[in-house]
Protein backbone atom coordinates (compact mmCIF):
# COMPACT_ATOMS: atom_id res chain seq x y z
CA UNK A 1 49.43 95.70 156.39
CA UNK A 2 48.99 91.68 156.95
CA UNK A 3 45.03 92.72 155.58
CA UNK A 4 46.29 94.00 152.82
CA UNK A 5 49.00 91.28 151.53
CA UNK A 6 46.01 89.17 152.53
CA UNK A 7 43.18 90.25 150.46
CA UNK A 8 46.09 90.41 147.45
CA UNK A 9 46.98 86.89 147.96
CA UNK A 10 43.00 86.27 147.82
CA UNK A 11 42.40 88.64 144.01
CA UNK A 12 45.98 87.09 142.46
CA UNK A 13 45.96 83.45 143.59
CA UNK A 14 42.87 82.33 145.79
CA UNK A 15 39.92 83.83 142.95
CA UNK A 16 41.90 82.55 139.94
CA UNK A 17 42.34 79.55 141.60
CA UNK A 18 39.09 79.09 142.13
CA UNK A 19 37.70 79.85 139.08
CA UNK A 20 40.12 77.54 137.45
CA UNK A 21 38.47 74.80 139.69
CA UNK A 22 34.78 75.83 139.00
CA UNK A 23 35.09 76.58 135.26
CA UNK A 24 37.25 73.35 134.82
CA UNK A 25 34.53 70.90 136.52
CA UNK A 26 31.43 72.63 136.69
CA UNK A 27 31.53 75.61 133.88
CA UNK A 28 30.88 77.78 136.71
CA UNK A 29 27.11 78.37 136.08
CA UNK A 30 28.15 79.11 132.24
CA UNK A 31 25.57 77.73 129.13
CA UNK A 32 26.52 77.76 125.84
CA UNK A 33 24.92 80.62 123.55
CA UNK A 34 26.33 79.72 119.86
CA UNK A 35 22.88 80.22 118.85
CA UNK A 36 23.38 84.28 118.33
CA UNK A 37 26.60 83.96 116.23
CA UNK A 38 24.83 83.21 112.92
CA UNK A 39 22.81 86.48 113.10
CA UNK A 40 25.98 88.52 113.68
CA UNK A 41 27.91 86.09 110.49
CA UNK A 42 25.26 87.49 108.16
CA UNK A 43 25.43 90.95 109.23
CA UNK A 44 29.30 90.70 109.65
CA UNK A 45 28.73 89.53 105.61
CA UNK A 46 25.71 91.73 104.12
CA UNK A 47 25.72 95.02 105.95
CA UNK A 48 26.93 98.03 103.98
CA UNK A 49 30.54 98.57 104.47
CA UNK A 50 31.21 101.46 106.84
CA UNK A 51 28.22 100.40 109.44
CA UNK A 52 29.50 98.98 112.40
CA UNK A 53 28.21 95.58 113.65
CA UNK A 54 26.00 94.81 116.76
CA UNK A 55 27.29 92.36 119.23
CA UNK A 56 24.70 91.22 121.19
CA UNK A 57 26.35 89.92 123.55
CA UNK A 58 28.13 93.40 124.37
CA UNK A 59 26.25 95.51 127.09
CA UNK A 60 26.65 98.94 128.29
CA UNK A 61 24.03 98.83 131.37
CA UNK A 62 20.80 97.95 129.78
CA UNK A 63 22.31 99.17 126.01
CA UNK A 64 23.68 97.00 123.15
CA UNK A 65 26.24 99.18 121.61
CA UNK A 66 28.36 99.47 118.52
CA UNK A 67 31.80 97.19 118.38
CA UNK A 68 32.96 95.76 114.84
CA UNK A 69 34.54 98.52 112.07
CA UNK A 70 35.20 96.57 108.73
CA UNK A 71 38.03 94.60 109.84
CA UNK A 72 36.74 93.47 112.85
CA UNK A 73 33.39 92.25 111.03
CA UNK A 74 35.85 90.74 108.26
CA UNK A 75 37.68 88.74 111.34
CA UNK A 76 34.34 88.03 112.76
CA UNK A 77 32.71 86.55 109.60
CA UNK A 78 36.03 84.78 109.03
CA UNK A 79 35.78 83.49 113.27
CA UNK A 80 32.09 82.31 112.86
CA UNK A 81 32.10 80.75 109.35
CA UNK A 82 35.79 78.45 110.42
CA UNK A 83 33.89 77.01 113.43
CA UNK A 84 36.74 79.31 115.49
CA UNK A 85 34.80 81.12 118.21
CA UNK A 86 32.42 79.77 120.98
CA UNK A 87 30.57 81.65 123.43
CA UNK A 88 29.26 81.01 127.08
CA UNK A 89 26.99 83.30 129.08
CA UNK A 90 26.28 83.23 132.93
CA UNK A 91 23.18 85.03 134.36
CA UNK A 92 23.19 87.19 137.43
CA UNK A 93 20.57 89.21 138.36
CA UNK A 94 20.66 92.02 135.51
CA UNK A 95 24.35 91.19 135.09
CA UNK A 96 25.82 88.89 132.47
CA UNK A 97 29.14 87.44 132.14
CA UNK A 98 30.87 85.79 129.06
CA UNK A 99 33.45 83.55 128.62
CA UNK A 100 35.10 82.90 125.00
CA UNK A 101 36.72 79.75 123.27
CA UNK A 102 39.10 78.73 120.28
CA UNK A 103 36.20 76.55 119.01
CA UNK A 104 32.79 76.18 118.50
CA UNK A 105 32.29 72.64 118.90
CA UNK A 106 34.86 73.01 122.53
CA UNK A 107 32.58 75.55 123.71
CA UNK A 108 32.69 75.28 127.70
CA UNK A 109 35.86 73.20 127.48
CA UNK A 110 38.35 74.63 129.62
CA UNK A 111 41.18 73.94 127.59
CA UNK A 112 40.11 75.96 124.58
CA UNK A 113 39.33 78.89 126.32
CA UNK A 114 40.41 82.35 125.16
CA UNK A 115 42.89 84.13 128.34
CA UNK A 116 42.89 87.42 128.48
CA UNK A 117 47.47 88.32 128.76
CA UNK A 118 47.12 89.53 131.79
CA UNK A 119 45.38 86.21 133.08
CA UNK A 120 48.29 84.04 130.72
CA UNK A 121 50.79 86.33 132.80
CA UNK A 122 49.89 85.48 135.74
CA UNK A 123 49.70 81.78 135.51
CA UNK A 124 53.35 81.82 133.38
CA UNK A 125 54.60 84.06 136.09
CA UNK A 126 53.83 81.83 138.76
CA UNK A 127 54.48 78.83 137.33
CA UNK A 128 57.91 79.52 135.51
CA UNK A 129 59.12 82.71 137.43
CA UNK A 130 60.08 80.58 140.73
CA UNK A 131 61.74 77.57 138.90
CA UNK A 132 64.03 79.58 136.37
CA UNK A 133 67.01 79.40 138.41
CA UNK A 134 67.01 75.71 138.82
CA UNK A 135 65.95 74.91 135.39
CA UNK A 136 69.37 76.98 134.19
CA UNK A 137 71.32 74.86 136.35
CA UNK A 138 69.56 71.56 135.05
CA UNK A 139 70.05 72.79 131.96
CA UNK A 140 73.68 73.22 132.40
CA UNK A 141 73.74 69.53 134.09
CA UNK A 142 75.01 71.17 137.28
CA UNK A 143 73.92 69.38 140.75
CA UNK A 144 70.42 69.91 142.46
CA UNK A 145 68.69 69.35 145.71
CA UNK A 146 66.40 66.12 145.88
CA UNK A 147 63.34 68.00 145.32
CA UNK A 148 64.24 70.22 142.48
CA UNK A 149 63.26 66.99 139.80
CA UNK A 150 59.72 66.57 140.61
CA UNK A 151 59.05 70.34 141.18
CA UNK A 152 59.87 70.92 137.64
CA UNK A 153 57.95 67.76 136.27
CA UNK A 154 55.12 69.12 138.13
CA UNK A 155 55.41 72.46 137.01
CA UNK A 156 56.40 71.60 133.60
CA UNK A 157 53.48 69.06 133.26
CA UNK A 158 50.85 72.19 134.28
CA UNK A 159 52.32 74.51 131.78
CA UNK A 160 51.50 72.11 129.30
CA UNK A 161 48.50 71.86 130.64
CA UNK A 162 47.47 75.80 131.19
CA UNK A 163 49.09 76.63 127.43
CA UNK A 164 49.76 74.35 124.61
CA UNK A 165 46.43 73.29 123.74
CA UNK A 166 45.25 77.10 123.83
CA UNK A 167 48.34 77.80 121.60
CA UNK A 168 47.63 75.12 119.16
CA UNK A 169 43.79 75.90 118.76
CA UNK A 170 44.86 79.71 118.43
CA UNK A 171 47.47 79.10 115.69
CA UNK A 172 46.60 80.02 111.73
CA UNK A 173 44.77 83.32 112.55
CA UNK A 174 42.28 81.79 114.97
CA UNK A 175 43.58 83.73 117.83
CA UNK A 176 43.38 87.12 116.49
CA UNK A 177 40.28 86.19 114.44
CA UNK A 178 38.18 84.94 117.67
CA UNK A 179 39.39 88.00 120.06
CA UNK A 180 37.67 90.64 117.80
CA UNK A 181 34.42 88.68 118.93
CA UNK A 182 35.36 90.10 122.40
CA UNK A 183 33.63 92.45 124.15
CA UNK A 184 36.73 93.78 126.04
CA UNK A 185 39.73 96.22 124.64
CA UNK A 186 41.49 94.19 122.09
CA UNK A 187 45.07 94.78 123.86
CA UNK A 188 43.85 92.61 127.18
CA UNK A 189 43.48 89.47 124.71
CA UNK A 190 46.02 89.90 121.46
CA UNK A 191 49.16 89.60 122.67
CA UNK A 192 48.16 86.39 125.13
CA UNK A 193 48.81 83.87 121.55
CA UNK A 194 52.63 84.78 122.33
CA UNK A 195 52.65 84.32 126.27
CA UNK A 196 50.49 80.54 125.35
CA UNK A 197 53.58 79.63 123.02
CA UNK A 198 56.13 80.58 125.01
CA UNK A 199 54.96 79.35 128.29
CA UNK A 200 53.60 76.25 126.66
CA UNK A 201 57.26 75.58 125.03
CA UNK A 202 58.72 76.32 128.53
CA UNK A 203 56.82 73.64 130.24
CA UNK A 204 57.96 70.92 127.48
CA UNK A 205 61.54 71.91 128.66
CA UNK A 206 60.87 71.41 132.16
CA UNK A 207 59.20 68.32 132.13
CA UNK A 208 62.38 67.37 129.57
CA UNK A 209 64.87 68.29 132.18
CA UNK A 210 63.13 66.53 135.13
CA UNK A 211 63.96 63.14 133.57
CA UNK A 212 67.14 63.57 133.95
CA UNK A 213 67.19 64.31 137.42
CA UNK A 214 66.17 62.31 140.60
CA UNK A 215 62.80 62.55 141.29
CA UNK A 216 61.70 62.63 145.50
CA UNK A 217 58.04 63.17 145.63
CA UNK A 218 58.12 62.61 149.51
CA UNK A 219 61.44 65.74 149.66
CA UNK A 220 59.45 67.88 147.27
CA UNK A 221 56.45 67.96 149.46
CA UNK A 222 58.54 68.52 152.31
CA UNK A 223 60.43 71.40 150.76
CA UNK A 224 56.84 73.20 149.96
CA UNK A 225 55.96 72.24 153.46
CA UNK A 226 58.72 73.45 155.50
CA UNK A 227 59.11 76.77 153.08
CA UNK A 228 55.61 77.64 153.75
CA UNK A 229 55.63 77.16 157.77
CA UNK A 230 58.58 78.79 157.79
CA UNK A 231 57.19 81.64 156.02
CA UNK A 232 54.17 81.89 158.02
CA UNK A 233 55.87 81.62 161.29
CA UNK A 234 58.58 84.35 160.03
CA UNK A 235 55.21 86.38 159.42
CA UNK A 236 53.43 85.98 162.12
CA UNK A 237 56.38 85.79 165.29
CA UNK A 238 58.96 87.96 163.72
CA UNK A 239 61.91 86.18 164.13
CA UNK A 240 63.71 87.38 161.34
CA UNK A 241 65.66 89.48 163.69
CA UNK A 242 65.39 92.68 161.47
CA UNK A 243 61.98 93.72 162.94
CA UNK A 244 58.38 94.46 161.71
CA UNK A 245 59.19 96.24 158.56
CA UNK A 246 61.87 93.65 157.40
CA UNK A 247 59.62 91.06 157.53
CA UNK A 248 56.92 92.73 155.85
CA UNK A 249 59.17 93.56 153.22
CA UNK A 250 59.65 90.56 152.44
CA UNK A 251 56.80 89.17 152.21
CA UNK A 252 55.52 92.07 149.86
CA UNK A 253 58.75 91.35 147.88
CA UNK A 254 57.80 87.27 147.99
CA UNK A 255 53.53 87.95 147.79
CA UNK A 256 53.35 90.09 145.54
CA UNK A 257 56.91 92.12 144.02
CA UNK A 258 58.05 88.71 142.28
CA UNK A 259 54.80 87.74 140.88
CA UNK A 260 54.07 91.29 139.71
CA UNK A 261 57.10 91.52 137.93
CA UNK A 262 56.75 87.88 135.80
CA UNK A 263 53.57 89.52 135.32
CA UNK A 264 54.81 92.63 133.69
CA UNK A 265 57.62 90.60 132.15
CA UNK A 266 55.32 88.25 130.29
CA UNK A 267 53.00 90.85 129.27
CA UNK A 268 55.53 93.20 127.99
CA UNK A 269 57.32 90.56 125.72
CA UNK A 270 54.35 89.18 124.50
CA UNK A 271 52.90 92.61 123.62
CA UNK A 272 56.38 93.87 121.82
CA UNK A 273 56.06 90.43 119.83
CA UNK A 274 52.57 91.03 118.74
CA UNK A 275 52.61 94.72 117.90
CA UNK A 276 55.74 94.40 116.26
CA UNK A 277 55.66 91.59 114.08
CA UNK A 278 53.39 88.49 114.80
CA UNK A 279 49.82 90.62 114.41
CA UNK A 280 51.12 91.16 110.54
CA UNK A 281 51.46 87.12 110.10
CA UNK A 282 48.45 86.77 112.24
CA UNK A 283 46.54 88.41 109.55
CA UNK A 284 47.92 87.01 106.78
CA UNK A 285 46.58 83.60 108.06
CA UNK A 286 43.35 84.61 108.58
CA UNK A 287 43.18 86.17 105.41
CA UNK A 288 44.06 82.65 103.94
CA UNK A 289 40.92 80.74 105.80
CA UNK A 290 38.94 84.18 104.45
CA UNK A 291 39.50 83.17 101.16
CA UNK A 292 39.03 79.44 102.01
CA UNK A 293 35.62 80.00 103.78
CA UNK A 294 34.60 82.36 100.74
CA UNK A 295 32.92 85.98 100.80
CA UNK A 296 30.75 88.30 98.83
CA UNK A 297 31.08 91.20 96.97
CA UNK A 298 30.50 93.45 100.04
CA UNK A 299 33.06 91.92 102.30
CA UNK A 300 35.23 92.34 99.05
CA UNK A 301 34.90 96.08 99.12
CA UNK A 302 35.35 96.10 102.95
CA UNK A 303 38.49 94.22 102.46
CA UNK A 304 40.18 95.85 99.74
CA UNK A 305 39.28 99.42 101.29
CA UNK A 306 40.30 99.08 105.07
CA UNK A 307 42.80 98.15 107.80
CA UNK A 308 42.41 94.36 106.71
CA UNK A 309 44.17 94.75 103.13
CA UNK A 310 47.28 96.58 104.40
CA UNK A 311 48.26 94.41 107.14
CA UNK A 312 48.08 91.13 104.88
CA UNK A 313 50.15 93.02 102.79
CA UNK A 314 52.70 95.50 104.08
CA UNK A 315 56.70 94.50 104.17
CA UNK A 316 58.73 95.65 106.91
CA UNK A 317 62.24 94.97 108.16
CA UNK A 318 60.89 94.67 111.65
CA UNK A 319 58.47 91.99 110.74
CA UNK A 320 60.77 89.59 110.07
CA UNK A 321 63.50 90.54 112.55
CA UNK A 322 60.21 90.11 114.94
CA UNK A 323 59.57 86.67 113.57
CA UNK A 324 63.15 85.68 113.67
CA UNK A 325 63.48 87.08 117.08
CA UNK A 326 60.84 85.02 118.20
CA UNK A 327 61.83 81.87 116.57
CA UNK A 328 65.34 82.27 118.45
CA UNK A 329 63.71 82.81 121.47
CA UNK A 330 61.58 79.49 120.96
CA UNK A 331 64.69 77.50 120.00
CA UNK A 332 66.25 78.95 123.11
CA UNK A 333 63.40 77.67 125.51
CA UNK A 334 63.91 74.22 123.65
CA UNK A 335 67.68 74.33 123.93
CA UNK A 336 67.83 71.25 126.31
CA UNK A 337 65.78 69.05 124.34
CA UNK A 338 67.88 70.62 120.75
CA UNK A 339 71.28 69.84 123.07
CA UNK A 340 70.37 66.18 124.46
CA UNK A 341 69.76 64.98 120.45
CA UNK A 342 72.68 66.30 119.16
CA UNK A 343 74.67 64.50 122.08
CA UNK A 344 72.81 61.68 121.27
CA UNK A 345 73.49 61.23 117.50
CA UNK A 346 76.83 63.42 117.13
CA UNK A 347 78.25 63.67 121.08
C-alpha cells in the first residue's frame, strides 16, 4: 500500500513538478516548429468547405489523420493569421511530443503555454485547496497563527504566477481559437480559460490578504517542516494509536482524497461555465478578430453554413445567467480587495 501512495505522489506531484522545472528553464528538449502553420492557414482558408484539414503535427502511429471540420479550420485560420498559436515539438525515437502556446512570438515561453484542465486542476487544487480555510478567516479579519501570512503570500504570489498571464493571453477568443489547433479531445483543454481566471483571481486575493497579516518566514518554514516529519514518522512508526489501516487512511485521505477532489472540483466548475455559457462569448470574440484578420469567399460559405454561425449568434437565458454567474463568482474571489476600498473611502 506505501508503493502505491508512493508511485501516486510521484505521477500527481513529483512528474509535474518536474516538468514544470525542465520546461520552465530548459524547454525540456522542445524546438519551435511555427514553420508548418502557414501551410495548414492556407488550407484552413482555400480548401473546399466540407473537407477536413490535415494537421501535421497530429499522428496516429506512423499516419497523419483527419482533425479540423469547418469550424475548427475557421478557428484555426482565425489562430494562425492573429499570431495566437505557437507550437513546439520534441523528438524521441519514432515518438513526438507537442507542446502548445497563446502566442506565436512566446512560443517556448512557459508562461504562455496552453494547460490542458485537468493539468490547471491540479495546480489550483493544490495550491488553493489547502489554504481556503485560513484565507476565510483572513478574510473575515479573525486571528491566525504566525505562519498563516507568508503561506498565503507565497501561495498567492504562485497562483499569479501559474494563471494570470495564461488567462490574459487566452482572453478575446484566443483560448478557444488556439485549442482547436490541438491534437487532443477538445474537452481536456476548453474549459481550462475558466480554471486560469479563477485561480489567477484567487491568488490576487491571497497575496491581498497576506499584507495584512504578520508575516514569519522563519514559523512558516517550520510549520511545513514539522507537518511533514510528523507525517512521515506517523507513516512510517504508526503511532497514531488507531493501527495500520488508520494511518493509511489517512494518508490516502491527505495524498491523494483532498487533492483529487480540488481536482474534480475545479474541473467540474470550469466545465459547467464553459459548456453553459462562456464557449457562446468565446466565439463571438473570435468571430470579431475573424472579421478583423479578413477571409475569403470560401471561409464565407463555411461560416455562414456550419457550427461557427450559430454559436456567434444564438440567445439563451442560460448564457447570460452563466456570464452573470461567473462574474459574481469573480467579484466574490475579489471580495477582500472590493471590502478593504470601500472601508477605505466610505468606512
Amino acid at each position: 500500500m506505501i508503493g502505491a501512495v508512493l508511485d501516486a505522489f510521484r505521477f500527481f506531484v513529483a512528474r509535474p513538478a518536474v516538468g514544470l522545472v525542465r520546461g520552465f528553464f530548459g524547454g525540456g528538449g522542445y524546438k519551435p516548429r511555427n514553420d508548418v502553420l502557414e501551410g495548414v492557414k492556407d488550407q484552413c482558408a482555400n480548401l473546399p468547405a466540407g473537407q477536413q484539414v490535415r494537421l501535421p503535427w497530429l499522428h496516429s502511429g506512423d499516419a497523419v489523420v483527419p482533425h479540423l471540420n469547418d469550424t475548427g479550420r475557421l478557428l484555426a485560420y482565425t489562430a494562425i493569421a492573429s499570431g495566437w498559436f505557437g507550437l513546439t515539438e520534441r523528438v524521441s525515437g519514432r515518438e513526438r511530443d507537442y507542446r502548445y502556446y497563446y502566442r506565436q512570438d512566446m512560443t517556448g515561453n512557459w508562461f504562455a503555454e496552453i494547460w490542458s484542465v485537468w493539468k490547471s486542476s491540479f495546480w489550483a487544487a493544490l495550491l488553493i485547496f489547502p489554504y481556503f480555510g485560513w484565507a476565510n478567516r483572513a478574510a473575515e479579519g479573525r486571528s491566525l497563527d504566525d505562519h498563516v501570512g507568508f503561506i498565503l503570500l507565497m501561495m498567492g504570489a504562485l497562483l499569479m504566477l501559474f494563471f494570470l498571464p495564461r488567462a490574459i493571453l487566452g482572453q478575446h477568443g484566443a483560448h478557444l481559437a488556439a485549442i482547436s489547433l490541438i491534437n487532443k479531445p477538445t474537452f481536456n483543454y476548453s474549459a481550462a480559460q475558466v480554471v486560469n481566471w479563477l485561480a489567477g483571481l484567487t491568488g490576487v486575493s491571497f497575496v491581498w490578504m497576506s499584507f495584512g497579516l504578520e508575516w514569519h518566514p522563519v514559523e512558516s518554514v517550520s510549520f511545513w517542516t514539522g507537518t511533514v516529519f510528523e507525517a512521515l514518522d506517523d507513516l512510517f512508526s504508526f503511532n497514531y494509536g488507531r493501527g495500520v489501516l488508520g494511518v493509511i487512511r489517512d494518508v490516502l485521505i491527505a495524498f491523494i482524497g483532498l487533492p483529487l477532489a480540488g481536482i474534480a472540483m475545479a474541473s467540474f466548475i470550469g466545465a459547467c461555465f464553459w459548456s453553459v455559457s462562456l464557449r457562446f462569448r468565446a466565439f463571438r470574440e473570435a468571430k470579431a478578430q475573424l472579421l478583423a484578420v479578413g477571409y475569403n469567399d470560401n471561409q464565407a460559405n463555411m461560416f455562414n453554413d456550419g457550427t461557427f454561425s450559430y454559436a456567434t449568434s444564438v440567445v439563451m437565458p442560460q448564457i447570460a445567467l452563466g456570464s452573470l454567474i461567473h462574474t459574481g463568482l469573480m467579484f466574490y474571489i475579489l471580495f477582500p480587495i472590493f471590502n478593504s476600498a470601500y472601508n477605505l473611502f466610505f468606512g
